[in-house]
Protein backbone atom coordinates (compact mmCIF):
# COMPACT_ATOMS: atom_id res chain seq x y z
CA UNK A 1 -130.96 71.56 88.70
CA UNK A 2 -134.16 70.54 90.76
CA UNK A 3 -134.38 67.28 88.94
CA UNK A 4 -130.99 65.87 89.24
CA UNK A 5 -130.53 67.11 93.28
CA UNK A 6 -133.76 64.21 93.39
CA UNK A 7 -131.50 61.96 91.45
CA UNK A 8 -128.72 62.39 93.74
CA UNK A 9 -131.38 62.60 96.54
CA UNK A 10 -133.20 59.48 95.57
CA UNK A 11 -129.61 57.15 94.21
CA UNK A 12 -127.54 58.41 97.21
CA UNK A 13 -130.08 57.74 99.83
CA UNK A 14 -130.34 54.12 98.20
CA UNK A 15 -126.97 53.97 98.75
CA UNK A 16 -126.90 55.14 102.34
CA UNK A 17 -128.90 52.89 103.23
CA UNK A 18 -127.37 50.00 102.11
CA UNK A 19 -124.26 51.18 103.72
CA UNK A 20 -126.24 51.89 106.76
CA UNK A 21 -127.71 48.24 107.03
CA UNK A 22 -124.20 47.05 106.19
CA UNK A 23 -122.71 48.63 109.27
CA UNK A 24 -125.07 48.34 111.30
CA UNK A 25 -125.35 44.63 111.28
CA UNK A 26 -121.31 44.09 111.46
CA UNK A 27 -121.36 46.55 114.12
CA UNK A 28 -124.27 44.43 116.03
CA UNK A 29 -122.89 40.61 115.53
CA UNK A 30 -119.66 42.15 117.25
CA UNK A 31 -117.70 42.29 113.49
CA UNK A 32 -116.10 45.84 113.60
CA UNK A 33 -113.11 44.49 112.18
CA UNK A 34 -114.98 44.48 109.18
CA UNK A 35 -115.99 48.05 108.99
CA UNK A 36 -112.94 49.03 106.72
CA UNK A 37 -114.07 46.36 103.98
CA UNK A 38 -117.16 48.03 103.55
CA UNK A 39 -115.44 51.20 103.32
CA UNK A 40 -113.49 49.73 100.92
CA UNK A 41 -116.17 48.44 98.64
CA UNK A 42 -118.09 52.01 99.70
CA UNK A 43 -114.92 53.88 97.68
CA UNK A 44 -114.02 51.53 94.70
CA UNK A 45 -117.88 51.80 93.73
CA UNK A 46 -117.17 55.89 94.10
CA UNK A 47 -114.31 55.43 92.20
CA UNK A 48 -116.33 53.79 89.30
CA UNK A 49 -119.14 55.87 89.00
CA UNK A 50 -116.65 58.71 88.76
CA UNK A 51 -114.59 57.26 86.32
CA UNK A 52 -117.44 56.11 83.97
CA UNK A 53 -119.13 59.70 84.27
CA UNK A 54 -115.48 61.14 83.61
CA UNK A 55 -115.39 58.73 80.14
CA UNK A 56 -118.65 60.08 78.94
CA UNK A 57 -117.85 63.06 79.38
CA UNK A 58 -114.48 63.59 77.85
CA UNK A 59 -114.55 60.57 75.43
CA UNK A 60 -117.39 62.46 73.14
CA UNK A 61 -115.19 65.41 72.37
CA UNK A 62 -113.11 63.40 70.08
CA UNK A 63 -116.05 61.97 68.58
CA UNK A 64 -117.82 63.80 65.04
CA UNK A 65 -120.97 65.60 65.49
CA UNK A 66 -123.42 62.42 64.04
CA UNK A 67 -121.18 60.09 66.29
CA UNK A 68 -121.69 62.55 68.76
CA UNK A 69 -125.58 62.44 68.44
CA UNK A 70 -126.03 58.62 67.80
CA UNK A 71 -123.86 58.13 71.16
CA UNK A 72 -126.12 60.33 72.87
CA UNK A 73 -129.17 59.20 72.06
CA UNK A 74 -128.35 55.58 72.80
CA UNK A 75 -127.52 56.40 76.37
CA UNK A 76 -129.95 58.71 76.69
CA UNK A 77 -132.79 55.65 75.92
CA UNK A 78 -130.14 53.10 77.99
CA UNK A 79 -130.80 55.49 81.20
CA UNK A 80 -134.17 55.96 80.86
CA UNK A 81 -134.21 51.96 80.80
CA UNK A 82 -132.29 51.72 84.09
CA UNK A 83 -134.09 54.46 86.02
CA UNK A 84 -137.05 53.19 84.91
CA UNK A 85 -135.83 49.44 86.49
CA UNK A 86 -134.77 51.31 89.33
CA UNK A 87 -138.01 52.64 90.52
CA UNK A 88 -139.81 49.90 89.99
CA UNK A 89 -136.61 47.47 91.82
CA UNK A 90 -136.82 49.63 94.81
CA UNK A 91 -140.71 49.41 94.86
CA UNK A 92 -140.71 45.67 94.31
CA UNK A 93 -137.88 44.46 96.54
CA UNK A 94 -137.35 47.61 99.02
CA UNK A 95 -139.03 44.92 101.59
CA UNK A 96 -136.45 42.33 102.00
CA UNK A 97 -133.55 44.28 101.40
CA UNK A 98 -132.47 44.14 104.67
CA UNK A 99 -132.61 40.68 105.34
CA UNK A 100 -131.16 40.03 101.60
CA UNK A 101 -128.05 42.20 102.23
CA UNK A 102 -127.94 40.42 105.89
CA UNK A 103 -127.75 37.21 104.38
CA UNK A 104 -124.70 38.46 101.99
CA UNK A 105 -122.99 39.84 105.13
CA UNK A 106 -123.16 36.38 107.11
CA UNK A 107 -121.69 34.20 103.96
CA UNK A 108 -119.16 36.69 103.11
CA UNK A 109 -118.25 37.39 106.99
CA UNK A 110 -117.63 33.13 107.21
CA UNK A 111 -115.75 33.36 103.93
CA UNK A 112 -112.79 35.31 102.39
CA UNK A 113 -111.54 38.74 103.11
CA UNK A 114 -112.41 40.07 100.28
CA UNK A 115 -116.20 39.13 99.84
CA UNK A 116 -117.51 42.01 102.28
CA UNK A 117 -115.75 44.97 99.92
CA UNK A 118 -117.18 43.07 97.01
CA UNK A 119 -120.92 43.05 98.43
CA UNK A 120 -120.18 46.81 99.56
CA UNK A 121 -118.83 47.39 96.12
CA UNK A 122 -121.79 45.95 94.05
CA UNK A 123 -124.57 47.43 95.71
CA UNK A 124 -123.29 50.95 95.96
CA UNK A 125 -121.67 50.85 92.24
CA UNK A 126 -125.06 49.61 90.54
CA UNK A 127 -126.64 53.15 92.59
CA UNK A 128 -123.00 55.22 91.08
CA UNK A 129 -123.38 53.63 87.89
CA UNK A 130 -127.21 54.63 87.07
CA UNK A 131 -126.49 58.05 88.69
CA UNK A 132 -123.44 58.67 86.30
CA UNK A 133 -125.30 57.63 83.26
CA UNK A 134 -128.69 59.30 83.72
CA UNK A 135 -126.85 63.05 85.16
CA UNK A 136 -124.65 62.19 82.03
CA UNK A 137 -127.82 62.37 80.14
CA UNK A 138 -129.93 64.90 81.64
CA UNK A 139 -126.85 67.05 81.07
CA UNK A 140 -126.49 66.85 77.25
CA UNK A 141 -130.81 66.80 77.41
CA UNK A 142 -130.35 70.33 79.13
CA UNK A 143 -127.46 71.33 77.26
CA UNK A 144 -125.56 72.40 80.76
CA UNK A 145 -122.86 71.64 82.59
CA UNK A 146 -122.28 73.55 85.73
CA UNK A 147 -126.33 73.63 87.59
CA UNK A 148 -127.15 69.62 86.58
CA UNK A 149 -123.80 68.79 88.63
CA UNK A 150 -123.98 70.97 91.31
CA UNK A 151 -127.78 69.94 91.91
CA UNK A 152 -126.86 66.37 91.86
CA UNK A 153 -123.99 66.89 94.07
CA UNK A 154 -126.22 68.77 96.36
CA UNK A 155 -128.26 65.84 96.13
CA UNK A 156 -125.74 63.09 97.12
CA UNK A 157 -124.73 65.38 100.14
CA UNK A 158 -128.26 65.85 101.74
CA UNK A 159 -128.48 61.71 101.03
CA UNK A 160 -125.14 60.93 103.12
CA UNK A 161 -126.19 63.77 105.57
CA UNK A 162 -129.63 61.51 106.32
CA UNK A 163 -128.29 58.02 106.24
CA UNK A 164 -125.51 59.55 108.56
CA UNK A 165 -129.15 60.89 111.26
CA UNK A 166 -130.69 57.47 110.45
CA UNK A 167 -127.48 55.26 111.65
CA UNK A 168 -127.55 57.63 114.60
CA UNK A 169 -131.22 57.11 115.42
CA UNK A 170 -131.87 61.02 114.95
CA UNK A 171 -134.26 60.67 112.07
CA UNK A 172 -137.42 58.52 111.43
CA UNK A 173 -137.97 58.80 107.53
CA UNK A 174 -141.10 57.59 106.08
CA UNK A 175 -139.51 55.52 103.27
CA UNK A 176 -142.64 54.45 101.39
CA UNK A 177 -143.72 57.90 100.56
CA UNK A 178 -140.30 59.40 99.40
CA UNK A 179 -139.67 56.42 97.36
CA UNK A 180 -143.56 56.97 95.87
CA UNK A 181 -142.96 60.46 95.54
CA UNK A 182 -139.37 60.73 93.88
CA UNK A 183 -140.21 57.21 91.92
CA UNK A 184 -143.30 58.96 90.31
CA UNK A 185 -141.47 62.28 89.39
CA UNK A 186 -138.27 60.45 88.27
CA UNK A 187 -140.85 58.67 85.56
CA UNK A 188 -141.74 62.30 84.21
CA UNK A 189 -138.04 63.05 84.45
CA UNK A 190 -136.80 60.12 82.77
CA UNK A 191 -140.06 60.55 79.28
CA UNK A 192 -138.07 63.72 79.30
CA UNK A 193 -134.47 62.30 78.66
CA UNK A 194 -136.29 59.22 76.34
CA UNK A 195 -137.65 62.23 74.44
CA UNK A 196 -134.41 63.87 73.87
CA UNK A 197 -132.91 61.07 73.35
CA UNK A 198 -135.14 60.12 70.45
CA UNK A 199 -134.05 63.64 69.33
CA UNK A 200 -130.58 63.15 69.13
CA UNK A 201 -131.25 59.99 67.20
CA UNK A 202 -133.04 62.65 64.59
CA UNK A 203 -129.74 64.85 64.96
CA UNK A 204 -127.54 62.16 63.90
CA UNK A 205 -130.02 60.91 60.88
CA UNK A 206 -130.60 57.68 62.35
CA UNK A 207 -134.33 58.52 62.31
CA UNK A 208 -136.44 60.28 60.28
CA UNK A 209 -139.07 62.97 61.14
CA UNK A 210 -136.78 65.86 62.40
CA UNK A 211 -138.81 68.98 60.66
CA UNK A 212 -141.81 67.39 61.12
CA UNK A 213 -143.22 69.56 64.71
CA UNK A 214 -145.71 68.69 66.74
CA UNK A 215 -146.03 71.96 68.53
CA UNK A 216 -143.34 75.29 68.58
CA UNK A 217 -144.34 77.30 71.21
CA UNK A 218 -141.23 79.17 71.20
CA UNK A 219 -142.43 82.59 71.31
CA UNK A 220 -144.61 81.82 74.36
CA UNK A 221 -141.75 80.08 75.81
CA UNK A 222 -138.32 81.52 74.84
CA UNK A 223 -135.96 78.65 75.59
CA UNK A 224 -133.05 81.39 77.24
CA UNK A 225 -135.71 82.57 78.90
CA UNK A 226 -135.78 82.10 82.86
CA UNK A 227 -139.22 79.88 82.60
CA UNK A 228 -137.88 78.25 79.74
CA UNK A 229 -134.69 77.46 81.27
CA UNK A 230 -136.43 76.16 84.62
CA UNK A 231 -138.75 73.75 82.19
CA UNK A 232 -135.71 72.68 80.38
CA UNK A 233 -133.71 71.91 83.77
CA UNK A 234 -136.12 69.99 85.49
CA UNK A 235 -138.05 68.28 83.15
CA UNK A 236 -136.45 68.71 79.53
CA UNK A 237 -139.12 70.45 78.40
CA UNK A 238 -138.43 71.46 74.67
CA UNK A 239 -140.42 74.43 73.40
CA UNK A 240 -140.16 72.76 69.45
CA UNK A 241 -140.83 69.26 70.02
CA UNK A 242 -141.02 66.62 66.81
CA UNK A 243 -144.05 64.29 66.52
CA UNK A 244 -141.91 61.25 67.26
CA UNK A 245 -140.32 63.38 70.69
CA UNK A 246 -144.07 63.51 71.61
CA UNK A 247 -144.80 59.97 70.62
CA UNK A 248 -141.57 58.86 72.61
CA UNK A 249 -142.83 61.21 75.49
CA UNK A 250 -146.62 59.70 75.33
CA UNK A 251 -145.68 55.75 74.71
CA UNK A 252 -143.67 55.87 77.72
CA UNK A 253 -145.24 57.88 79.98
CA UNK A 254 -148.85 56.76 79.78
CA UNK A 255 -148.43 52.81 80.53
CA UNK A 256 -145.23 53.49 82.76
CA UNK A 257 -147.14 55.92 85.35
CA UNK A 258 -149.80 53.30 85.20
CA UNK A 259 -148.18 50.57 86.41
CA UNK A 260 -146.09 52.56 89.01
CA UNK A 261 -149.17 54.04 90.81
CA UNK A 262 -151.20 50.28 90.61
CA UNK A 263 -148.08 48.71 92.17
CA UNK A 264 -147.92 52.03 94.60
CA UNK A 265 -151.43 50.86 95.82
CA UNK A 266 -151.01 47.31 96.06
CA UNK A 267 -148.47 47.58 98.81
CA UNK A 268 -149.30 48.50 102.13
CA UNK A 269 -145.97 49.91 104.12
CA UNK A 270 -144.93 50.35 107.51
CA UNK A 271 -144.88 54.56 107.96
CA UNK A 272 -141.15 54.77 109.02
CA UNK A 273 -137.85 53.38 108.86
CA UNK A 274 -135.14 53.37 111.55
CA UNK A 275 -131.82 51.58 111.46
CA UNK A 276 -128.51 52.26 113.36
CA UNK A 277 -126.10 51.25 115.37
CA UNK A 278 -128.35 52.11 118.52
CA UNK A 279 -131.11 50.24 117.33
CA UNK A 280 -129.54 47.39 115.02
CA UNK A 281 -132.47 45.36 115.33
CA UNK A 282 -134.97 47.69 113.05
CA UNK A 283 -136.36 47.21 109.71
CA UNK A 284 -136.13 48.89 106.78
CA UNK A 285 -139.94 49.51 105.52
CA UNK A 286 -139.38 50.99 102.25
């Protein structure tokens, strides 16, 4: 549950944010008329991610159990691939965002009516879409339904509660460390979901190596216990864990966690972030 409330933390406040530049700026070149296009865009991106975690969800069932695995498996390894884009996106480009999305606003503003819902509706569906596929896959990783969900809903609720303070000029947030912070435990979240992923490839037959353990420490760690449970939930820990799981676990994890915390130190942020409609004028310092 802990780890996908931070994914629904970390997507939604992306999200928020965008939205919160968005109005902001309409609301400060004297463009309210425009508000309701963003909304627009704001809810058909909703609508998407909801739909496409809806088909994953329900589609499988018909599916046979190696079908079942194989499909698993493959979006398990496709999510990793987009969180893992994610973090580094957001560390890379989290700079000029604002003046990016700015620069959308102003051509779409001189242009047709619909080009504001379709900027809305791109940069909040690419934060639904990742967040549908990876919860999709942390779920079947954790082999739960109800906690995963509710923690990511919890999640996108805190995220809409800040951008909502921010856009009021209530909160300062201190964007470079949170995106650090979650960025560098969504790495150990996502080896996790590669690992089980790999996994479900073994399930299905696909590859080879299922019997062969690297470690069972099942009897230390009951997985129904309340430990085990907690280790499974937040970072997929699996008590029997194949030597290719491990290898899957290590390849990624080593050189990924690298290059995050080198390209953590190399930038040098502002300490906070304020944006609203009371003070359009501020940056974003992510």
């Amino acid at each position: 549950m802990l780890a996908n409330y931070l994914i629904g933390l970390r997507e939604g406040l992306e999200a928020a944010l965008v939205v919160t530049i968005l109005i902001a700026y309409v609301v400060k070149v004297g463009r309210r008329d425009a508000l309701s296009r963003i909304w627009a865009g704001v809810g058909l991106a909703v609508l998407l991610a909801l739909g496409i975690g809806a088909l994953l969800s329900y589609s499988t069932y018909q599916l046979s159990f190696q079908a079942q695995e194989t499909l698993g498996g493959t979006l398990s390894i496709l999510a990793t691939g987009l969180v893992t884009w994610m973090v580094f996106w957001m560390l890379r480009t989290a700079r000029s965002l604002k003046g990016h999305l700015h620069h959308q606003v102003d051509r779409t503003l001189a242009g047709g009516v619909l080009g504001l819902v379709f900027v809305a509706f791109l940069a909040v569906g690419r934060e639904g879409i990742e967040t549908a596929l990876f919860l999709w896959a942390a779920v079947q990783a954790t082999g739960q339904n109800t906690f995963p969900l509710l923690g990511a809903a919890l999640g996108i609720l805190t995220a809409v509660a800040l951008g909502w303070l921010i856009y009021a000029g209530m909160l300062r947030i201190n964007l470079a460390k949170f995106f650090t912070w979650t960025g560098g435990i969504l790495i150990i979240v996502a080896a996790g979901v590669l690992s089980y992923g790999f996994h479900d490839l073994q399930e299905a037959g696909i590859l080879p190596g299922l019997h062969a353990l690297a470690f069972d420490v099942s009897g230390a760690v009951p997985p129904d216990s309340w430990y085990g449970t907690l280790l499974k939930g937040t970072l997929n820990f699996s008590p029997a864990t194949t030597w290719l799981e491990l290898g899957a676990w290590v390849a990624y994890t080593v050189p990924t966690m690298t290059a995050f915390i080198l390209c953590s130190r190399r930038r040098t942020p502002r300490p906070t972030t304020e944006v609203g409609a009371s003070a359009p004028l501020a940056s974003v310092n992510a």
